[in-house]
Each structure stands twice: as structure tokens, then as C-alpha cells.
PDB file of N, CA and C in Angstrom:
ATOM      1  N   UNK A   1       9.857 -14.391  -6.344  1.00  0.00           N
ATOM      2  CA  UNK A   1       8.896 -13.892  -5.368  1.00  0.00           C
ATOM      3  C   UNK A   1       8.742 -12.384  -5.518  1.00  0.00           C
ATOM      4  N   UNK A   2       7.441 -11.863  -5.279  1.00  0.00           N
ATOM      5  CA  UNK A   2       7.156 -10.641  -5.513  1.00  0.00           C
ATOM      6  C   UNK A   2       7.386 -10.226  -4.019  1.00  0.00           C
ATOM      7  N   UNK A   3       7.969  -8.784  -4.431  1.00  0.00           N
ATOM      8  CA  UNK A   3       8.041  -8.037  -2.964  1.00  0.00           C
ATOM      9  C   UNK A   3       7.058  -6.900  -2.892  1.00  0.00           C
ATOM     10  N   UNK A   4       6.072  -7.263  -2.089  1.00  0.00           N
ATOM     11  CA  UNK A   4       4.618  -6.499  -2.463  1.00  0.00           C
ATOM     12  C   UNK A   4       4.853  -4.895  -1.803  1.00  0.00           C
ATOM     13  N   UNK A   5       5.730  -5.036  -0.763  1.00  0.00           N
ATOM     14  CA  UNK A   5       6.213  -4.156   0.042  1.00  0.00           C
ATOM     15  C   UNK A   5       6.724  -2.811  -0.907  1.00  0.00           C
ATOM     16  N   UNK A   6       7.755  -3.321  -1.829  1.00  0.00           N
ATOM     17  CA  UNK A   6       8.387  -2.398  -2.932  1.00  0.00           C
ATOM     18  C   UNK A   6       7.769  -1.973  -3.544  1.00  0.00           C
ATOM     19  N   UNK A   7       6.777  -2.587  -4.471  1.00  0.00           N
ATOM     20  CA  UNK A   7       5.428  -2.509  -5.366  1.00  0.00           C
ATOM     21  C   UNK A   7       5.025  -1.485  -5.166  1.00  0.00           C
ATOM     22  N   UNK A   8       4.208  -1.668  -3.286  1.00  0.00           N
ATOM     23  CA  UNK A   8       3.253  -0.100  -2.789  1.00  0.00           C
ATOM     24  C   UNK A   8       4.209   1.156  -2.804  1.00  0.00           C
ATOM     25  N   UNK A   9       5.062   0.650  -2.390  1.00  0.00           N
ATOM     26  CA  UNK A   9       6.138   1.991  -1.657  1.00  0.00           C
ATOM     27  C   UNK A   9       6.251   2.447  -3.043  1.00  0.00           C
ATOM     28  N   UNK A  10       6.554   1.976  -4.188  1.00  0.00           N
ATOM     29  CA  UNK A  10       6.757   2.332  -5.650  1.00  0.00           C
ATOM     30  C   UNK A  10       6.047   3.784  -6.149  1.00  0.00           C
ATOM     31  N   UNK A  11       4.343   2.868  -5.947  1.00  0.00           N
ATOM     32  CA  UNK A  11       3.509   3.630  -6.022  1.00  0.00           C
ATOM     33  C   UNK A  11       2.908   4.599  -5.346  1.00  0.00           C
ATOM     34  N   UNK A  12       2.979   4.211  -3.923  1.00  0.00           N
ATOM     35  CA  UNK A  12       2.554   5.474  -2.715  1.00  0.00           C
ATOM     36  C   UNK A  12       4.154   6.613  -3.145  1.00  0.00           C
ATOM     37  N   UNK A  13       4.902   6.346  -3.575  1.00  0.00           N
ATOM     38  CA  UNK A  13       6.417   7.781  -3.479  1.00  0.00           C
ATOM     39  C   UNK A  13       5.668   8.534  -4.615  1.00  0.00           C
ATOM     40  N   UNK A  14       5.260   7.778  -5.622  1.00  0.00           N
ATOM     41  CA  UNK A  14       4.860   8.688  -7.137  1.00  0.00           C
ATOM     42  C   UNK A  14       3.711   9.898  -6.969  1.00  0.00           C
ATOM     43  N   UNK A  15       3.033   9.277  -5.768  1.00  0.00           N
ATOM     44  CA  UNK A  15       1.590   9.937  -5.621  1.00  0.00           C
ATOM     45  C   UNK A  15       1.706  11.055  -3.931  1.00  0.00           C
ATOM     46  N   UNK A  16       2.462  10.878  -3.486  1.00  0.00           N
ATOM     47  CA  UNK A  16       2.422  12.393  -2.521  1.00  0.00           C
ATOM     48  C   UNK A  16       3.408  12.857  -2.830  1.00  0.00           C
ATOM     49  N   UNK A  17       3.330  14.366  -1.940  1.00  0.00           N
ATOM     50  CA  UNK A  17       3.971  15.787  -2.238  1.00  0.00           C
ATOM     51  C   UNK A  17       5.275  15.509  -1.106  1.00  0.00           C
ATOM     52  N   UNK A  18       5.490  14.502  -0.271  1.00  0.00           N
ATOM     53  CA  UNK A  18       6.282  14.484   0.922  1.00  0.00           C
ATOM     54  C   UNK A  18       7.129  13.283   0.819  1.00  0.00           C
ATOM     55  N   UNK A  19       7.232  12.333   0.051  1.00  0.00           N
ATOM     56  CA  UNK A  19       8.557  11.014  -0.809  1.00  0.00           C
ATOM     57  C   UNK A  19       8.795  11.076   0.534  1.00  0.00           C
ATOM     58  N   UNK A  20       9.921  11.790   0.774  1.00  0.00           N
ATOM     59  CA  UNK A  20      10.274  11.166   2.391  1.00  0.00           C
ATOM     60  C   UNK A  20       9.905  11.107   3.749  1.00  0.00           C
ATOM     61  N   UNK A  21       8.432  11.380   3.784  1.00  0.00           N
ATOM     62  CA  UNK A  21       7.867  10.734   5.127  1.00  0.00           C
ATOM     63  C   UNK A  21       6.968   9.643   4.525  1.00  0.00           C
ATOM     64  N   UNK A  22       7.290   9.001   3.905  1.00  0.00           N
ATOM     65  CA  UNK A  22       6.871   7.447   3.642  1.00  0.00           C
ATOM     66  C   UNK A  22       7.389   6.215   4.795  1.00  0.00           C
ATOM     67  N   UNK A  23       6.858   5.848   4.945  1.00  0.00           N
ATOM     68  CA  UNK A  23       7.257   4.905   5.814  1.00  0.00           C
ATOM     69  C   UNK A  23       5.766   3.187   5.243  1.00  0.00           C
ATOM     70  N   UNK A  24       6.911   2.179   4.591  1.00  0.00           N
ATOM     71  CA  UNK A  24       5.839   1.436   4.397  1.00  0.00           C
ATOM     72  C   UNK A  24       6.472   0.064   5.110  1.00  0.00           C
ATOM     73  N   UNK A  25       5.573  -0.770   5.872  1.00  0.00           N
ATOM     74  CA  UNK A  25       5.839  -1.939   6.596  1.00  0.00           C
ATOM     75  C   UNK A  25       5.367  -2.924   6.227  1.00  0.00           C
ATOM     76  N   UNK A  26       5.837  -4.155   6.289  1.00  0.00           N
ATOM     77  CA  UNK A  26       5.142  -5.846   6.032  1.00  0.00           C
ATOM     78  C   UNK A  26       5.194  -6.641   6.766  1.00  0.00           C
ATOM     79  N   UNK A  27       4.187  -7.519   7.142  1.00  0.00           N
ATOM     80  CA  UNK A  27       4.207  -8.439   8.164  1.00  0.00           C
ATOM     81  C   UNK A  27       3.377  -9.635   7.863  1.00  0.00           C
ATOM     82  N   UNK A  28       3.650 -10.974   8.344  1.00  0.00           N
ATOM     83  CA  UNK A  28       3.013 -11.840   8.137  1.00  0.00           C
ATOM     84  C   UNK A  28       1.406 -12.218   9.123  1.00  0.00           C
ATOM     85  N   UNK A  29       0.526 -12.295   8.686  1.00  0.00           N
ATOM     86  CA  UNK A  29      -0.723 -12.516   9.592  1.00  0.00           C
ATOM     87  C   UNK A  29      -0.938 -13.942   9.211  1.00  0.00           C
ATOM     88  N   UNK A  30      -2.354 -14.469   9.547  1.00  0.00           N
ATOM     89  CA  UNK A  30      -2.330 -15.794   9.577  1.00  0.00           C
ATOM     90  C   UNK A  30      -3.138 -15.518   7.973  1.00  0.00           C
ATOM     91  N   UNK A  31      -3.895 -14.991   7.779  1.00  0.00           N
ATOM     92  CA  UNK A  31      -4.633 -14.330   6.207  1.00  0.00           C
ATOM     93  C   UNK A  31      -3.689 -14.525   5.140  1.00  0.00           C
ATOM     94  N   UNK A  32      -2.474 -14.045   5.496  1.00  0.00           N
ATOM     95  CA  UNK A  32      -1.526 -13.640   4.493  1.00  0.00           C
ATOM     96  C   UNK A  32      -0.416 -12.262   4.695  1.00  0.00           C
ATOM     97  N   UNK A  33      -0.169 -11.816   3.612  1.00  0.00           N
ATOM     98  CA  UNK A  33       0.846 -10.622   3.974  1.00  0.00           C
ATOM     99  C   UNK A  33       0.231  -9.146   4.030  1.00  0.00           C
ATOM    100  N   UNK A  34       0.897  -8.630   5.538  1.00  0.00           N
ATOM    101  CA  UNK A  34      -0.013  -7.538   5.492  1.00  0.00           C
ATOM    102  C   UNK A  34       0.507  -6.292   5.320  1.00  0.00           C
ATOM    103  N   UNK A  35       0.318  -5.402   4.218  1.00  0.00           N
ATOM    104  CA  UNK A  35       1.470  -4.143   4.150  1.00  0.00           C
ATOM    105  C   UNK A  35       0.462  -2.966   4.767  1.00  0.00           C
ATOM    106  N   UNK A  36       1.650  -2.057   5.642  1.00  0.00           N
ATOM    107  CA  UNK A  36       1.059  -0.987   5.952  1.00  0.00           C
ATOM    108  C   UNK A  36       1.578   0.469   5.818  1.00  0.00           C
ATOM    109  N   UNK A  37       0.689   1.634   5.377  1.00  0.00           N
ATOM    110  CA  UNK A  37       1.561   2.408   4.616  1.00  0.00           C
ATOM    111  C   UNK A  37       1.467   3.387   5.762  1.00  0.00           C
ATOM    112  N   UNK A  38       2.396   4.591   6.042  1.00  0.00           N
ATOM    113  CA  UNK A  38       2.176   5.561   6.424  1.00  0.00           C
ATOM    114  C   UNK A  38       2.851   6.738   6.059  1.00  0.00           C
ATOM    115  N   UNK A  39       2.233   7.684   5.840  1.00  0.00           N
ATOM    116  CA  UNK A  39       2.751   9.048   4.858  1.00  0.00           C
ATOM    117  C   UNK A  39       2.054  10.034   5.409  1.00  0.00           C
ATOM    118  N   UNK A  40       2.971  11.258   5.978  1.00  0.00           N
ATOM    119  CA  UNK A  40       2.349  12.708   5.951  1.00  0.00           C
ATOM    120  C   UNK A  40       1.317  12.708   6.184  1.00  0.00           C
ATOM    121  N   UNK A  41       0.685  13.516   7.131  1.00  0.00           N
ATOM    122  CA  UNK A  41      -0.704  13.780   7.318  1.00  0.00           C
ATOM    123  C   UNK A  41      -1.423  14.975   6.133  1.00  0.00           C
ATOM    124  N   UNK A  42      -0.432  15.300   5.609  1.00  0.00           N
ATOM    125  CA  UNK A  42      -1.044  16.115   4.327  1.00  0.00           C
ATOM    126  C   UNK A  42      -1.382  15.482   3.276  1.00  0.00           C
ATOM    127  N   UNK A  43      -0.744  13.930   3.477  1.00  0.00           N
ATOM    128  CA  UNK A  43      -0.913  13.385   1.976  1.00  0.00           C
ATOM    129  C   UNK A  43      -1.936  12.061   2.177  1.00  0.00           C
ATOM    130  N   UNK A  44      -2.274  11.967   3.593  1.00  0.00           N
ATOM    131  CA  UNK A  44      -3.426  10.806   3.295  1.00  0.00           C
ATOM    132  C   UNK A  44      -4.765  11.046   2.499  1.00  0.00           C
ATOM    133  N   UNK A  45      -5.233  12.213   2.229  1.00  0.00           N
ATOM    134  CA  UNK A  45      -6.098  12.367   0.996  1.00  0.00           C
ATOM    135  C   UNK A  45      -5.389  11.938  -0.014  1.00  0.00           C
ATOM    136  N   UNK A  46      -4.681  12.497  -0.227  1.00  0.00           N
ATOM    137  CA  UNK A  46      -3.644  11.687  -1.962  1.00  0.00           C
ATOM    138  C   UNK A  46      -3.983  10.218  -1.812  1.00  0.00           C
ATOM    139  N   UNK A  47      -4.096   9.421  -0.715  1.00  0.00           N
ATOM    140  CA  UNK A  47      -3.641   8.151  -0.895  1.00  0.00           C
ATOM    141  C   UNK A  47      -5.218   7.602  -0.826  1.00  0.00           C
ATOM    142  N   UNK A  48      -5.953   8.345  -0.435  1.00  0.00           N
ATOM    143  CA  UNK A  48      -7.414   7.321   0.012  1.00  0.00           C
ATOM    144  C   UNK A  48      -7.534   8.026  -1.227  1.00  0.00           C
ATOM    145  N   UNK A  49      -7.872   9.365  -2.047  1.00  0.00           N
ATOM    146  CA  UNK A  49      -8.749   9.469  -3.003  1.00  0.00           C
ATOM    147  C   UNK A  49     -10.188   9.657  -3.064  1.00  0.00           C
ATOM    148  N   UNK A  50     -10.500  10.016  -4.352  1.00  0.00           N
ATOM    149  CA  UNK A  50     -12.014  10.460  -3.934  1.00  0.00           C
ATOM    150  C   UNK A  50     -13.118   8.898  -3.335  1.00  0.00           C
ATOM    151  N   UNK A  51     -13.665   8.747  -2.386  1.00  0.00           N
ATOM    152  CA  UNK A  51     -14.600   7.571  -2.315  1.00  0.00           C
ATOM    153  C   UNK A  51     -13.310   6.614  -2.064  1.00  0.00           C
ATOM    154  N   UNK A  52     -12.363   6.840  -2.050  1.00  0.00           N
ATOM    155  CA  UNK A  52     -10.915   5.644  -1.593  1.00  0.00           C
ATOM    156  C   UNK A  52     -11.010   4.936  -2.968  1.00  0.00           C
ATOM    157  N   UNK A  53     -10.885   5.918  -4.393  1.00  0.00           N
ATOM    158  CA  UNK A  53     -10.545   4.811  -5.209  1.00  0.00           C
ATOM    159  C   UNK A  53      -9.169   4.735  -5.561  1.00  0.00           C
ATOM    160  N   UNK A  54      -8.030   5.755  -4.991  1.00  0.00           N
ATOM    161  CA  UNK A  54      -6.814   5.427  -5.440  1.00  0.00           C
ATOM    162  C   UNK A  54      -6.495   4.236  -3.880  1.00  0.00           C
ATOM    163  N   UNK A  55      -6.816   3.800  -3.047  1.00  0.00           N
ATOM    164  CA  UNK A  55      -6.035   3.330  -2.207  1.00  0.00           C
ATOM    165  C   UNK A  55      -6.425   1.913  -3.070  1.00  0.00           C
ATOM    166  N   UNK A  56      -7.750   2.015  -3.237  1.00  0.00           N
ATOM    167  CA  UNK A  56      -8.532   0.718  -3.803  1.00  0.00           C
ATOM    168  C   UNK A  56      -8.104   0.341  -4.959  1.00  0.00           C
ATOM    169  N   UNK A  57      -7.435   0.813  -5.553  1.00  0.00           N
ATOM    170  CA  UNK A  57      -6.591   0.680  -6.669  1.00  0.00           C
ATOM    171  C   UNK A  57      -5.195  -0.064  -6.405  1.00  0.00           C
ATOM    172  N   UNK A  58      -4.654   0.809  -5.410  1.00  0.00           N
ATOM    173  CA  UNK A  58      -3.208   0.231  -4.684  1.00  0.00           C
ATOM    174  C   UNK A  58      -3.622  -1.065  -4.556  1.00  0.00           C
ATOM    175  N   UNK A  59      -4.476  -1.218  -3.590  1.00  0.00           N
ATOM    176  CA  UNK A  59      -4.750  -2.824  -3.238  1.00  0.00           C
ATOM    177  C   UNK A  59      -5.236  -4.086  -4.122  1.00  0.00           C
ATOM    178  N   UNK A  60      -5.761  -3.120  -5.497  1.00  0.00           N
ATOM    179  CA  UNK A  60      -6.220  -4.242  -6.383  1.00  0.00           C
ATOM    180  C   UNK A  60      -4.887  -4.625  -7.437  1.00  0.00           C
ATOM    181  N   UNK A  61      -3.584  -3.956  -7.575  1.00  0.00           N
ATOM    182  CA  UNK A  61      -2.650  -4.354  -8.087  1.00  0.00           C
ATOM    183  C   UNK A  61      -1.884  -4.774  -7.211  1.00  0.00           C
ATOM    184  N   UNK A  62      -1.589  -4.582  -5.753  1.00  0.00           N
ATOM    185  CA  UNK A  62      -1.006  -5.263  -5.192  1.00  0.00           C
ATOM    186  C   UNK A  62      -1.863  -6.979  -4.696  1.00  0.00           C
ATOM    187  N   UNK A  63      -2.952  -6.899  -5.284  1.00  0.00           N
ATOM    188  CA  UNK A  63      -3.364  -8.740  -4.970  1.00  0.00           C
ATOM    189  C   UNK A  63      -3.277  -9.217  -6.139  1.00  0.00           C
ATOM    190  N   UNK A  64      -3.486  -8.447  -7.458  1.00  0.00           N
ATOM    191  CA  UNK A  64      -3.332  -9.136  -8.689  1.00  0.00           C
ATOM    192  C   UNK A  64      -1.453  -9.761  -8.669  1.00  0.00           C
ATOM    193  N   UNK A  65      -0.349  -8.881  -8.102  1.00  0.00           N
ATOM    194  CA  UNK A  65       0.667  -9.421  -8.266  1.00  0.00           C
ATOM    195  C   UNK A  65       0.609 -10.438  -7.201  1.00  0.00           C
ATOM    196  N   UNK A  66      -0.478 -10.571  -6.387  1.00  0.00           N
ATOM    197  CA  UNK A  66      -0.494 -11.623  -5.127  1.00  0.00           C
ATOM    198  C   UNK A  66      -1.063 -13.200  -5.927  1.00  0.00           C
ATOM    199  N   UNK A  67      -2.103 -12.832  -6.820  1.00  0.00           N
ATOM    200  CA  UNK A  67      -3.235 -14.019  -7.142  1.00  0.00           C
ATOM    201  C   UNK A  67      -1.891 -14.982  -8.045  1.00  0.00           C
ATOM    202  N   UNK A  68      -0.976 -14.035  -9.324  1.00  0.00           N
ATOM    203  CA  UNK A  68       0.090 -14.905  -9.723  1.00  0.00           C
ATOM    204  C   UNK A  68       1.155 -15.900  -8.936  1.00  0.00           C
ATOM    205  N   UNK A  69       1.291 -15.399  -7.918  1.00  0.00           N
ATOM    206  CA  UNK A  69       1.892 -15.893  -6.945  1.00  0.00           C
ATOM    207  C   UNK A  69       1.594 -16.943  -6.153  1.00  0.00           C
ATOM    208  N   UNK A  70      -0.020 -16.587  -6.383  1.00  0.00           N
ATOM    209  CA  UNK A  70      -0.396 -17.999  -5.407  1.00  0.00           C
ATOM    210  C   UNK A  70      -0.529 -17.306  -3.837  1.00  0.00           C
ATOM    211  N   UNK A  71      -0.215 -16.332  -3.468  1.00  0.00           N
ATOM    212  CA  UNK A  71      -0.818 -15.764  -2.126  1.00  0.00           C
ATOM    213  C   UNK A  71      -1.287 -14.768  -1.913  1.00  0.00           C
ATOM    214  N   UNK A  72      -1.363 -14.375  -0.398  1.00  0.00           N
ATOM    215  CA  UNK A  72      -2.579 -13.233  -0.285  1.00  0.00           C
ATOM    216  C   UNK A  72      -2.087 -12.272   0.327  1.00  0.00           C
ATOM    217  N   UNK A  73      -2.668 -11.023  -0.301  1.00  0.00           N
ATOM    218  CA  UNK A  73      -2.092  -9.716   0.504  1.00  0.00           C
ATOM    219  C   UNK A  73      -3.049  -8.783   0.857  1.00  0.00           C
ATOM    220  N   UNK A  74      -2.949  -7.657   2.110  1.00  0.00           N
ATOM    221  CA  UNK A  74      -3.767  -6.768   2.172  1.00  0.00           C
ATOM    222  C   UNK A  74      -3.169  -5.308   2.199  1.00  0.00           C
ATOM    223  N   UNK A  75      -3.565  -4.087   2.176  1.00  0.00           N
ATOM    224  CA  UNK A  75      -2.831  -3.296   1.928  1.00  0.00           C
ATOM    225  C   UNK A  75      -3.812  -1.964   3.061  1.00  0.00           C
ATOM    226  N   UNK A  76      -3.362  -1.301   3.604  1.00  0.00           N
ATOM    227  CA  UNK A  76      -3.717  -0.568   4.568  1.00  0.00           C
ATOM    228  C   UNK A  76      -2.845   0.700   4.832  1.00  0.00           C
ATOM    229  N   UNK A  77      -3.877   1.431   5.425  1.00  0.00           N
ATOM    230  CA  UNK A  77      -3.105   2.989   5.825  1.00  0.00           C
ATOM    231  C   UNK A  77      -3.289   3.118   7.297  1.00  0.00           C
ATOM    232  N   UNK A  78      -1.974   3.652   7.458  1.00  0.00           N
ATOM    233  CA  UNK A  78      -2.177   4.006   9.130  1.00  0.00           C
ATOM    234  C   UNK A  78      -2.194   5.192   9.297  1.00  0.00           C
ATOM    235  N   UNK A  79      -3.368   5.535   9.906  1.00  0.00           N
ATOM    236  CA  UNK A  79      -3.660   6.971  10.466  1.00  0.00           C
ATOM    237  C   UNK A  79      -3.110   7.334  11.767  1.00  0.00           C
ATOM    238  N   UNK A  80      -2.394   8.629  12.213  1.00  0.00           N
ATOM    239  CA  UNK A  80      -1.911   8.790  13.473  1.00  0.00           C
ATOM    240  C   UNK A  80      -2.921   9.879  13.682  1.00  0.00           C
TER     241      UNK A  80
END
């Protein structure tokens, strides 16, 4: 089983300036698995990207390791 949770967190630590205010969560919805990231308010540009293509990126390798698997994931940022 893939741990989609590890995956993001993998990739969201590589890409901001702040590693330890990462905070990434998983939960089950009725959809499927839902991860949610939250990092630094300095680094949510890092993570959305220009037009949100790095988040959109996050989310398209975290469903490709979902589609092998056979289930479904979504991937999200929480803004405070």
C-alpha cells in the first residue's frame, strides 16, 4: 500500500524555505483519501506556483500512485 501522505510531505519538504512548519494530514472521505497540506504562510506561493501548476503537479503524482493502486486521492492546501 502506498502512503500518499509520505509521498506529498516528501515533496512539499523539498520545495519550501521553512521544512519544519510542514504539517501534512490524511483522512478518509466517502470519495476516497483526502491529504491536506499546511506550510508557512511564506511558502504557500512555493506550493500553488505560477497558475497552481506545482500544486497541480503534486496532485497529478499523487493520483497516478493512487490509479496503480486501485484508489482515489485528493490533495489540498490549507490556508489560515
Amino acid at each position: 500500500m502506498v502512503n500518499y501522505k509520505e509521498l506529498v510531505e516528501f515533496i512539499v519538504r523539498h520545495l519550501v524555505t521553512q521544512p519544519d512548519a510542514i504539517s501534512v494530514e490524511s483522512g478518509e472521505e466517502e470519495s476516497g483519501l483526502k491529504v491536506m497540506i499546511r506550510v508557512a504562510h511564506e511558502d504557500v506561493g512555493r506550493i500553488i506556483g505560477k497558475r497552481g501548476a506545482t500544486i497541480n503537479a503534486i496532485r497529478l503524482l499523487a493520483k497516478a500512485a493512487a490509479v496503480k493502486a486501485g484508489e482515489r486521492v485528493d490533495v489540498d492546501i490549507v490556508e489560515e
